[in-house]
Protein backbone atom coordinates (compact mmCIF):
# COMPACT_ATOMS: atom_id res chain seq x y z
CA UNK A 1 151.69 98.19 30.92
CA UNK A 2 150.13 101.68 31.31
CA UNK A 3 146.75 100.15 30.56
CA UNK A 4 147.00 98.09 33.84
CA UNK A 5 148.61 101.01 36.25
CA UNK A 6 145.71 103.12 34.85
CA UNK A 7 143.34 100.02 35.79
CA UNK A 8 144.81 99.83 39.75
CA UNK A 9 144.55 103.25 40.04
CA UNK A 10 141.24 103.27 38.94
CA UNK A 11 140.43 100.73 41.39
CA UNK A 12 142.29 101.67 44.34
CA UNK A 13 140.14 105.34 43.72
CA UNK A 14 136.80 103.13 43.75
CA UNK A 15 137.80 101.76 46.71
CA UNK A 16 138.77 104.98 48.37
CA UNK A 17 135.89 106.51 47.78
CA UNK A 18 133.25 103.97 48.83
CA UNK A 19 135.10 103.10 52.11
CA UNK A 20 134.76 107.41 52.78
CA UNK A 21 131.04 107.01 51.78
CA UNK A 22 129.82 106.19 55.60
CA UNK A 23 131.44 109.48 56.75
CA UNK A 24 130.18 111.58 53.58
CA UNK A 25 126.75 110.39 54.62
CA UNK A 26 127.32 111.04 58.36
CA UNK A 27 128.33 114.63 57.10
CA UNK A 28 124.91 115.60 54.92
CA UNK A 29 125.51 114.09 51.56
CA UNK A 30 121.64 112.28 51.56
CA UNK A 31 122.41 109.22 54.22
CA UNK A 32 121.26 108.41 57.29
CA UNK A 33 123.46 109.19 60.67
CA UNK A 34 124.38 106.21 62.23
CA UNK A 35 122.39 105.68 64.67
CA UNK A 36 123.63 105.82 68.55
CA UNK A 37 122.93 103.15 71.21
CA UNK A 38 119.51 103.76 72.99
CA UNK A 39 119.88 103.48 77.14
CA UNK A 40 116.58 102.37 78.52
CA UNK A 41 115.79 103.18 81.80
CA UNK A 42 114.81 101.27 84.86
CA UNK A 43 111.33 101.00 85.50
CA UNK A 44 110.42 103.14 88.25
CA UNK A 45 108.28 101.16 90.67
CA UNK A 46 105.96 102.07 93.69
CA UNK A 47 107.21 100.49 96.79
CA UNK A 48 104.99 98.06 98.31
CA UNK A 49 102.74 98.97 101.54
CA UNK A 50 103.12 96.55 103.99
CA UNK A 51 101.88 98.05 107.54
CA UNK A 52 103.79 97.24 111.14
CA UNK A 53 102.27 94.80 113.16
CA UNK A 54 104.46 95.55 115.80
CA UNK A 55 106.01 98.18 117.61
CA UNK A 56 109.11 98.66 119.94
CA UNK A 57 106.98 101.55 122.24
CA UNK A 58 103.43 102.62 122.50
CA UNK A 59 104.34 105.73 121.35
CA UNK A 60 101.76 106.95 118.74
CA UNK A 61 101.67 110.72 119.37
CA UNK A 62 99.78 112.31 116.37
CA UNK A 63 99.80 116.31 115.57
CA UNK A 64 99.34 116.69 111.59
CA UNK A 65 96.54 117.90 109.88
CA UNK A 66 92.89 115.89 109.93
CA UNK A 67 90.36 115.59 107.48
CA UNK A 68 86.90 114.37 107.06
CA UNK A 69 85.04 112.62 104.66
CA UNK A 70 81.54 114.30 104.19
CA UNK A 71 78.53 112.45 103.18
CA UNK A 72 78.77 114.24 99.48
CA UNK A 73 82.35 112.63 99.76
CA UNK A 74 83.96 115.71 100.33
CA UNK A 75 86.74 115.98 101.84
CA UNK A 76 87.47 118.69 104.26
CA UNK A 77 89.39 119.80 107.82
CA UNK A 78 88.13 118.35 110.57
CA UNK A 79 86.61 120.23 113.28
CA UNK A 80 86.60 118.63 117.10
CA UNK A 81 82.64 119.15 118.39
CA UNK A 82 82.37 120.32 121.80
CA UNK A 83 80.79 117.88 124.40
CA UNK A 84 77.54 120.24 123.96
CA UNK A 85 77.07 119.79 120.29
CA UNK A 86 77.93 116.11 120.11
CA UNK A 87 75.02 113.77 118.90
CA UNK A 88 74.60 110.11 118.78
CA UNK A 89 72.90 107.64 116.30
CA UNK A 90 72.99 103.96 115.54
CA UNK A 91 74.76 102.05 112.81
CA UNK A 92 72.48 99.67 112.31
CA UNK A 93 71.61 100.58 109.00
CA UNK A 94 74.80 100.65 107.79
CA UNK A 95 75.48 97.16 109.56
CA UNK A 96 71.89 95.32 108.51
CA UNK A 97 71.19 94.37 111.83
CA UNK A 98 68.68 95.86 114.74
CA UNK A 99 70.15 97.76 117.45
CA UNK A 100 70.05 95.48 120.57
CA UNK A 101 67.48 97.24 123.40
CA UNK A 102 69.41 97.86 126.04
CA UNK A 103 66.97 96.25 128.88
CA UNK A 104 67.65 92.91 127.37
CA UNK A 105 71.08 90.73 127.45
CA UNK A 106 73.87 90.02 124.79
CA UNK A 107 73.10 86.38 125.06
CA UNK A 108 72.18 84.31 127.95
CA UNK A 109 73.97 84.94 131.20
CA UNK A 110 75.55 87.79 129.52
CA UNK A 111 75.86 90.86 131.57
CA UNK A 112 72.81 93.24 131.32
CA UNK A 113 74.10 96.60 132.72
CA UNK A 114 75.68 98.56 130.18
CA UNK A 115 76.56 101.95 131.23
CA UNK A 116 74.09 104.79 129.62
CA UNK A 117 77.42 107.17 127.95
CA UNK A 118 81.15 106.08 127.97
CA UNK A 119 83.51 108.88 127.66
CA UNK A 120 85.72 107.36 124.69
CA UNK A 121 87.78 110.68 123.84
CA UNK A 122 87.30 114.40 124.32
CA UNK A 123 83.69 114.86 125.14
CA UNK A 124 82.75 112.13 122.62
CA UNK A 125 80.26 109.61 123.57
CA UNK A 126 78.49 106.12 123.21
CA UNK A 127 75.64 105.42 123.45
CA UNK A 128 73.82 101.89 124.19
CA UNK A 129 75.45 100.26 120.89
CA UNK A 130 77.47 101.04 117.55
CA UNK A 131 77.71 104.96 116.96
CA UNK A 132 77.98 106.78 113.95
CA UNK A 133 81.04 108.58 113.39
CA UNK A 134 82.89 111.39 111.77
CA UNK A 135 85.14 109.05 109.04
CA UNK A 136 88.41 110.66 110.08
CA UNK A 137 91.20 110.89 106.74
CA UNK A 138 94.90 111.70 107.85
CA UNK A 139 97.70 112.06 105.01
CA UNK A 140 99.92 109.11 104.02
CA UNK A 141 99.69 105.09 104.96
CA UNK A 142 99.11 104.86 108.54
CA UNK A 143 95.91 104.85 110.58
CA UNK A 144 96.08 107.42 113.33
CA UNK A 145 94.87 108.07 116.92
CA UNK A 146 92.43 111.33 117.00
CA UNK A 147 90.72 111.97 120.33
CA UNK A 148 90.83 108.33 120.87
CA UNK A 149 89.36 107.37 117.41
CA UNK A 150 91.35 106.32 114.37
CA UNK A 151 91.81 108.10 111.42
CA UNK A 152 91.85 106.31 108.34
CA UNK A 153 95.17 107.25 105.90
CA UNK A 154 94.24 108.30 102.53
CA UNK A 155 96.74 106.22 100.97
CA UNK A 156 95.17 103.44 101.69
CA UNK A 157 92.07 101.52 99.83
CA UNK A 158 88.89 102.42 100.47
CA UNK A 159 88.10 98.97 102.04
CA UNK A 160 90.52 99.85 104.67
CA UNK A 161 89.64 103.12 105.44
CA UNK A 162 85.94 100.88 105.86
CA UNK A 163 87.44 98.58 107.93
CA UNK A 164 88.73 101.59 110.15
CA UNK A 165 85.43 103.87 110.05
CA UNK A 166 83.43 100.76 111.18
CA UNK A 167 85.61 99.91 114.23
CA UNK A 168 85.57 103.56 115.33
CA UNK A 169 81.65 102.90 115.21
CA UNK A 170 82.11 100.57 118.84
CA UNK A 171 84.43 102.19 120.21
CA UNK A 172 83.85 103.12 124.02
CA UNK A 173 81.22 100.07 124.25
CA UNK A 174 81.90 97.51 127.08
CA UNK A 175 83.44 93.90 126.99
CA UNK A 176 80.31 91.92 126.70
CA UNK A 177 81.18 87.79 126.41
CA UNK A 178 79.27 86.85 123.13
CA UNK A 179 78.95 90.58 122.15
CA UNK A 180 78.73 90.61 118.50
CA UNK A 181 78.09 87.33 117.86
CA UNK A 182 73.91 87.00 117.39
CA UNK A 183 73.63 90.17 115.74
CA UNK A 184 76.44 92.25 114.53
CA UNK A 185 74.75 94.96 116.19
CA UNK A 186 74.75 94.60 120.01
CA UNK A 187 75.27 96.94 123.28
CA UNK A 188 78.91 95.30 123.66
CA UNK A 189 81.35 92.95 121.83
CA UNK A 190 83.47 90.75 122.87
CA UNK A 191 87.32 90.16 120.86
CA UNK A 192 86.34 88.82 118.10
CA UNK A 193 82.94 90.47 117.92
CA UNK A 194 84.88 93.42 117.34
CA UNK A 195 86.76 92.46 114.53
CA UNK A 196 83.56 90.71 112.98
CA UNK A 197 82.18 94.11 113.13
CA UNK A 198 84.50 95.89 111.36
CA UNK A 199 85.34 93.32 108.65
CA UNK A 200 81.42 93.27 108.47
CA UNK A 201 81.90 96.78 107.76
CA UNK A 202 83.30 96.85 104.97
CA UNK A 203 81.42 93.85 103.45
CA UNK A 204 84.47 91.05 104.10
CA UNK A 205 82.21 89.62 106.68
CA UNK A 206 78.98 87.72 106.00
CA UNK A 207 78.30 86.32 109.55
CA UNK A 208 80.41 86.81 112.85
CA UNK A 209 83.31 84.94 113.42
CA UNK A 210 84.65 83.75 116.63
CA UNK A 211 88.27 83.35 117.39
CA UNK A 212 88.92 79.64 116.78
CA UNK A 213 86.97 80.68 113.70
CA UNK A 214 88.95 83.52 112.77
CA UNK A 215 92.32 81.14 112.75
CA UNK A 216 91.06 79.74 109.26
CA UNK A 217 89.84 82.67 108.20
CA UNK A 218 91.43 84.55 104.52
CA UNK A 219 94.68 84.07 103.89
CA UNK A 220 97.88 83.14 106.40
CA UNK A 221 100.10 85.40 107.29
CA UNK A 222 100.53 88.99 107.88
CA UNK A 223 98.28 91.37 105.54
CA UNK A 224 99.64 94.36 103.69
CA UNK A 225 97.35 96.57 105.24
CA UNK A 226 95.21 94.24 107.51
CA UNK A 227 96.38 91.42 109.92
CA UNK A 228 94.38 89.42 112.16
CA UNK A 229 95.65 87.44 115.21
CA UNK A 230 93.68 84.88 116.55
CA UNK A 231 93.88 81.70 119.03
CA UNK A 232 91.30 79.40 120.79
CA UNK A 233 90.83 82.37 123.34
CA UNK A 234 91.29 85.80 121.81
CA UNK A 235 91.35 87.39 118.61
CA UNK A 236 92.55 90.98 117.63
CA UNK A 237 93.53 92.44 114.22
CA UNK A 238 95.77 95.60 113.36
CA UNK A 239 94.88 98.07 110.75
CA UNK A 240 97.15 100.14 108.78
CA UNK A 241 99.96 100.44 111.64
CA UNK A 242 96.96 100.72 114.50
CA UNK A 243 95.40 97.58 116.87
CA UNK A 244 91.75 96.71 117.24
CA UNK A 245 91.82 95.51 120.55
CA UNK A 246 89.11 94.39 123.68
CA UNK A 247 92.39 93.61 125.64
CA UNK A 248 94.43 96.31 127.29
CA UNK A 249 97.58 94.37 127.11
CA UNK A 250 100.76 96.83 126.59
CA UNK A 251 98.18 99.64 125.90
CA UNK A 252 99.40 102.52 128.27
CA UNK A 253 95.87 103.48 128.85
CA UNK A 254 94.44 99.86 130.17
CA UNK A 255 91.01 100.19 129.22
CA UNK A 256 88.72 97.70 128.64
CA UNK A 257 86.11 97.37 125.72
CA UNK A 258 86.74 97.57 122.09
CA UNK A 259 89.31 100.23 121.14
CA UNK A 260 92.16 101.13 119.38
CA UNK A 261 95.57 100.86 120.71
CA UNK A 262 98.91 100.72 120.03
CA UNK A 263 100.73 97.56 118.25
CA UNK A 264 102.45 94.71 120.58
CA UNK A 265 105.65 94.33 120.85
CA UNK A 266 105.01 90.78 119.94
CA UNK A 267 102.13 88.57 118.58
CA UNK A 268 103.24 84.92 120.06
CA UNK A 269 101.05 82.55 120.47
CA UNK A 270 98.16 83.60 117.63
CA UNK A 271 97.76 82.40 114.06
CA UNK A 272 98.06 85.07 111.98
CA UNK A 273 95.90 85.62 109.14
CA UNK A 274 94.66 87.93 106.72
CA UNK A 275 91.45 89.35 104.51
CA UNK A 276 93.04 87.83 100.76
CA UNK A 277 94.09 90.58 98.65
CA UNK A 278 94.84 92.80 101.77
């Protein structure tokens, strides 16, 4: 009989003592901690860019701080030139084609007088075809208006800010019919000889494109950064919040030629399509 109390209690102490084991180990005695429940964090993710291509006003007032991309691809503060110090030279190097002499038409029964200089901004000029420029840089993802060029945003590719430098490179040239289309340098474009010029720009464009063309063209739909519109009779694109336009329509400043203006209030009536990937 005391053989067999002695047994329990020899048990019920085994017992005790492994079920306190866990809390001996938890306290230093050679185990390892239990371990606690690991939390993982959300992913953070960068939101994606997808630029306007409309806008409720015309309102595109710009006063921050302007860069410019040197030819050592520098970047530094933009300086204004003064009408006196401004020079011009062609792009046709940077296009491939051969600057179109200005005694000579677009195309046949194209017009043939094309102003010598057309103020475009303050005291910059163009001359008799596309025009080097300073490749403007402003802070964030929007394209904005500087003395009536655009400046490219730094958050955006560099294919963009191409697209951008290469449209500021006809700006101020007149509406030509056919401009742009049998060379993609010429004294003038027409709608979608603009936008041929500065997809060509940034080497998305073989071969000029007119606007029936243009409704095939890339993908459909609007662009993240870069949206063409296009119909049987006009074609216009919008780059990075700003609108490469020969038509003056809802631009406050109803000027004709290539230029940059404000977005629409509403693209009806255009297919809308877009360089793939952008």
């Amino acid at each position: 009989m005391r053989v067999r109390t002695l047994g329990v209690v020899l048990c019920s102490f085994v017992a005790a003592a492994v079920a306190g084991a866990p809390d001996a180990l938890a306290n230093g005695t050679g185990g390892a901690v239990a371990v606690e429940p690991v939390t993982t964090k959300p992913a953070t993710t960068t939101p994606t860019v997808h630029a306007p291509v409309t806008a409720k006003t015309p309102d595109d007032t710009y006063k921050g701080p302007v860069y410019e991309k040197t030819a050592t691809d520098e970047v530094v503060p933009y300086v204004a030139p003064t009408s006196s110090s401004v020079t011009t030279g062609t792009a046709a190097a940077s296009t491939g084609g051969i600057v179109a002499a200005s005694s000579e038409p677009a195309a046949s029964g194209l017009a043939t007088s094309i102003p010598s200089e057309l103020m475009i901004g303050d005291g910059m000029t163009s001359a008799k075809g596309p025009t080097l420029r300073p490749e403007l840089l402003v802070p964030g993802t929007s394209a904005r208006f500087v003395d009536g060029l655009a400046a490219a945003p730094m958050g955006a590719p560099a294919v963009v800010q191409e697209i951008v430098w290469a449209g500021n490179e006809v700006i101020g040239l007149p509406y030509i019919y056919g401009g742009g289309h049998g060379s993609f340098v010429s004294p003038g474009y027409d709608c979608s000889g603009t936008v041929s010029f500065a997809l060509h720009g940034a080497d998305l464009l073989a071969s000029p494109e007119d606007s029936s063309e243009f409704e095939d063209w890339g993908s459909r739909g609007d662009g993240r950064w870069v949206t063409i519109f296009a119909n049987g009779g006009h074609a216009y694109m919008t780059v990075a919040g700003l609108r490469l336009d020969t038509s003056p329509a809802e631009d406050p400043a109803n000027l004709e030629g290539p230029r940059w203006r404000p977005l629409r209030q509403t693209n009806a009536g255009f297919v809308v399509r877009h360089p793939i990937g952008l």
